[in-house]
C-alpha atoms as a PDB file:
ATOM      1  CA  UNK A   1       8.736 -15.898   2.234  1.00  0.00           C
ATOM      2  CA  UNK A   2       5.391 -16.549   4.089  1.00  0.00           C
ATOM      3  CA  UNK A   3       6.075 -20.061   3.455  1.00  0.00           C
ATOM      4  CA  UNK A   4       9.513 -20.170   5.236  1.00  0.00           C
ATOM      5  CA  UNK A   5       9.065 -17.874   8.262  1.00  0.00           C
ATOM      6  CA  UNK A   6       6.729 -18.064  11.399  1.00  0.00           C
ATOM      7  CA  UNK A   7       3.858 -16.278  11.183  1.00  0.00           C
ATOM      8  CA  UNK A   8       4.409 -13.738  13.491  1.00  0.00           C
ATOM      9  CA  UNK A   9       8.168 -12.566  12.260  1.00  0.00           C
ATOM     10  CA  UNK A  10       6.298 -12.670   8.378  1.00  0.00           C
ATOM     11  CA  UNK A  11       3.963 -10.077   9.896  1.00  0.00           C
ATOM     12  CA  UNK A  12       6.375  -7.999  11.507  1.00  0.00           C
ATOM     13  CA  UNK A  13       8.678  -8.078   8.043  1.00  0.00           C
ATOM     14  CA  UNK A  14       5.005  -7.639   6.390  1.00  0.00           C
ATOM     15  CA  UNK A  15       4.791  -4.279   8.158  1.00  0.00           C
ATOM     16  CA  UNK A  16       8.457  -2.809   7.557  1.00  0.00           C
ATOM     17  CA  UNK A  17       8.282  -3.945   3.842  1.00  0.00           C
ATOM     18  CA  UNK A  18       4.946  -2.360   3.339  1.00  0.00           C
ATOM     19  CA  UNK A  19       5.968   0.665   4.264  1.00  0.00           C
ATOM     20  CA  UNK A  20       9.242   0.734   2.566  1.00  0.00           C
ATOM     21  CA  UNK A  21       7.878  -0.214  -0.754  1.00  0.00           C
ATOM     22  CA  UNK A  22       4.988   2.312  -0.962  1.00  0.00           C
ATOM     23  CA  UNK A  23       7.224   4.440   0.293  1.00  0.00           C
ATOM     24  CA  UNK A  24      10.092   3.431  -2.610  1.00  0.00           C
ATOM     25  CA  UNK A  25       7.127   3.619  -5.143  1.00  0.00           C
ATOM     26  CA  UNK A  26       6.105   7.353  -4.504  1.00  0.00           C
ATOM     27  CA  UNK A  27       9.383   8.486  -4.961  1.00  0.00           C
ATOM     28  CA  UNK A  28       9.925   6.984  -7.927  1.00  0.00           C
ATOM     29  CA  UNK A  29       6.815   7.828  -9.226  1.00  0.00           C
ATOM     30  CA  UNK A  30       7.813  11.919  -8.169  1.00  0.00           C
ATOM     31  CA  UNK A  31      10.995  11.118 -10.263  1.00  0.00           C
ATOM     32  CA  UNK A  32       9.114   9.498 -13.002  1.00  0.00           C
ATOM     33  CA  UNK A  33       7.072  12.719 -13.653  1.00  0.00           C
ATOM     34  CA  UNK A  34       9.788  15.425 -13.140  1.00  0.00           C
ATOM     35  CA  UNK A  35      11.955  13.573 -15.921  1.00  0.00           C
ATOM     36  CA  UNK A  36       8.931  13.229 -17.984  1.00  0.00           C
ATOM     37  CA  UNK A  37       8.184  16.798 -17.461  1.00  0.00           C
ATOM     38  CA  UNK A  38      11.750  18.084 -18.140  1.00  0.00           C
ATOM     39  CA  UNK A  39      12.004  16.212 -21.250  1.00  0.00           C
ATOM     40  CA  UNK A  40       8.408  16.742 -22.893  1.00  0.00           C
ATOM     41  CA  UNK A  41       7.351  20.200 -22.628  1.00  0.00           C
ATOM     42  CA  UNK A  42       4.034  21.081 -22.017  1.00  0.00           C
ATOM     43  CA  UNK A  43       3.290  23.073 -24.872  1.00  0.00           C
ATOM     44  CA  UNK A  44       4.858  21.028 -27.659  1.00  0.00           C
ATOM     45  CA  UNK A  45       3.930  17.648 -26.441  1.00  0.00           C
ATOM     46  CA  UNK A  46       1.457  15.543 -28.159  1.00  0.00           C
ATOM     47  CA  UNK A  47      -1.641  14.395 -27.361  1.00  0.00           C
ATOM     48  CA  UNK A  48      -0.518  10.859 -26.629  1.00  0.00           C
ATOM     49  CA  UNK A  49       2.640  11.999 -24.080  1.00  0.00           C
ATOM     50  CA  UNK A  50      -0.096  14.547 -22.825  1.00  0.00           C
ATOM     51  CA  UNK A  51      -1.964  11.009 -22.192  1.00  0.00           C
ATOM     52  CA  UNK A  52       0.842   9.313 -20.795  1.00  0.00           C
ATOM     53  CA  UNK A  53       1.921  12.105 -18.311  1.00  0.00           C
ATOM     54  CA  UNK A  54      -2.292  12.058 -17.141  1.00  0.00           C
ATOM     55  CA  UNK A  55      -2.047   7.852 -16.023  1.00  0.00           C
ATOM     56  CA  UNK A  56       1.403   8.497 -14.790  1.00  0.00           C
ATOM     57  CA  UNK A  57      -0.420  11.659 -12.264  1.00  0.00           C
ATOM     58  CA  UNK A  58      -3.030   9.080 -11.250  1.00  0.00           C
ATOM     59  CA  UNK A  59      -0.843   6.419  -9.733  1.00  0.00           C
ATOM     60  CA  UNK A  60      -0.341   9.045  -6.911  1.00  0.00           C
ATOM     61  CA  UNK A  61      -3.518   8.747  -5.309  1.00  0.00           C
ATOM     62  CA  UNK A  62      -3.674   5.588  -5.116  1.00  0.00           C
ATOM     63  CA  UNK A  63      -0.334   4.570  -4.081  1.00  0.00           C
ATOM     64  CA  UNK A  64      -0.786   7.435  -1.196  1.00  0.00           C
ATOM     65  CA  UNK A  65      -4.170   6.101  -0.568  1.00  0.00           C
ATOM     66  CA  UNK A  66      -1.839   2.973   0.487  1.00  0.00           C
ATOM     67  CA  UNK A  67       0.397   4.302   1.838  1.00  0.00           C
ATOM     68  CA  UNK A  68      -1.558   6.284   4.445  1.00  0.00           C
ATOM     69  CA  UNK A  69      -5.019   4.098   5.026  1.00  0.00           C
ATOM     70  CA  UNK A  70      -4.646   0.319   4.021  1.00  0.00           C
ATOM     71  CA  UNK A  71      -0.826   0.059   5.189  1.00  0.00           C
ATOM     72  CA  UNK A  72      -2.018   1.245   8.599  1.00  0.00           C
ATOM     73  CA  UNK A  73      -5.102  -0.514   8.665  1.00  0.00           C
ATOM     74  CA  UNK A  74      -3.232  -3.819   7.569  1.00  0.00           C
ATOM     75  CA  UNK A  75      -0.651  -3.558  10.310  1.00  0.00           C
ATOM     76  CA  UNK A  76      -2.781  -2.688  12.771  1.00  0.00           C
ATOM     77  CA  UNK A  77      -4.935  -5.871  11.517  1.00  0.00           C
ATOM     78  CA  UNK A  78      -1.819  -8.167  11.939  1.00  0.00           C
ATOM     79  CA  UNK A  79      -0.703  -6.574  15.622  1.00  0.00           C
ATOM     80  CA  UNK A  80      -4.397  -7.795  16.641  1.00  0.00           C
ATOM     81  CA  UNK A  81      -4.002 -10.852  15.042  1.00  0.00           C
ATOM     82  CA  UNK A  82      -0.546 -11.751  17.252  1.00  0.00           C
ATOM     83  CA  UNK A  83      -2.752 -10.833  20.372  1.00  0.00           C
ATOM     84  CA  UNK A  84      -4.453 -14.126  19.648  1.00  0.00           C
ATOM     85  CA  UNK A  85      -3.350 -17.626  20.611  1.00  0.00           C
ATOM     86  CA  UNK A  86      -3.179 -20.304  18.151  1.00  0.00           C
ATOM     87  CA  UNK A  87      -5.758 -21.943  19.909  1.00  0.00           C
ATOM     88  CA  UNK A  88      -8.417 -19.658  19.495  1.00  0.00           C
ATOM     89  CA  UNK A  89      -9.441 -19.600  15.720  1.00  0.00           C
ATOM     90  CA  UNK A  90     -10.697 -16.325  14.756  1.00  0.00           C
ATOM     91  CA  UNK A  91     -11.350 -15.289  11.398  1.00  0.00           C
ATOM     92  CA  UNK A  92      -9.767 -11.630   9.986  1.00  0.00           C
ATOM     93  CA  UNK A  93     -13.728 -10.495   9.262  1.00  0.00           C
ATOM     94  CA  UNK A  94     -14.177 -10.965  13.171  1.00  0.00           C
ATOM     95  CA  UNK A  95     -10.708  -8.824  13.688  1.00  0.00           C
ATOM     96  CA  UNK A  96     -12.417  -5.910  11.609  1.00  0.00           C
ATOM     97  CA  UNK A  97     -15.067  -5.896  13.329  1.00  0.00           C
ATOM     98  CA  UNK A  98     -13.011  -5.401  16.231  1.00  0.00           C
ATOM     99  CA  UNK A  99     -10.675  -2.710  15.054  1.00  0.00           C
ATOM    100  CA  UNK A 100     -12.705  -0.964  13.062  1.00  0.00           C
ATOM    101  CA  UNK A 101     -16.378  -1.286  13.427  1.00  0.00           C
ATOM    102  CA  UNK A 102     -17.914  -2.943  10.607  1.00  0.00           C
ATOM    103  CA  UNK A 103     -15.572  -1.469   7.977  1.00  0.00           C
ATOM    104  CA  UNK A 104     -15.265  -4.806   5.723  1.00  0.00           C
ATOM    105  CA  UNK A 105     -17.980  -7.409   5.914  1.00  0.00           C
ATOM    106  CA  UNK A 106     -17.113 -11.032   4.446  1.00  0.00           C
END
């Protein structure tokens, strides 16, 4: 898609479809591990499913660690980025710098 749309309507479909998918991915993730829970019990489940329900309980930290601080951070990266005329050729290290203070150094 990037390819085949402007830059500026990419980022604005960037931003609604990052949202939307993270969003899509924690709920199925929440349904993922309420059918796995329903169907292996707790007590009689083996050390492997025990295993299996563990890495499927980690994937929610770090899909609402993107959902809530690089989804914002990467939206508010491309807004800035529209502010800037094609002219002027700034680099996204000098946008951080900007936004947020020296949170990523290239």
């Amino acid at each position: 898609m990037f390819k085949n749309l402007p830059r500026h309507q990419f980022g604005n479909l960037q931003n609604k479809m990052f949202l939307a998918y993270f969003s899509m991915v924690g709920v199925y993730c929440a349904m993922a591990v309420g059918a796995f829970g329903y169907l292996h019990s707790r007590k009689t489940s083996a050390a492997a499913e025990k295993y299996q329900l563990g890495f499927l309980l980690a994937v929610f930290p770090f899909n609402l660690s993107n959902l809530v601080v690089f989804t914002p951070m990467t939206i508010d990266i491309n807004t800035i980025a529209h502010f800037f005329p094609n002219s002027t050729r700034v680099m996204y290290a000098e946008i951080n710098y900007l936004s947020y203070g020296k949170v990523f150094e290239f």
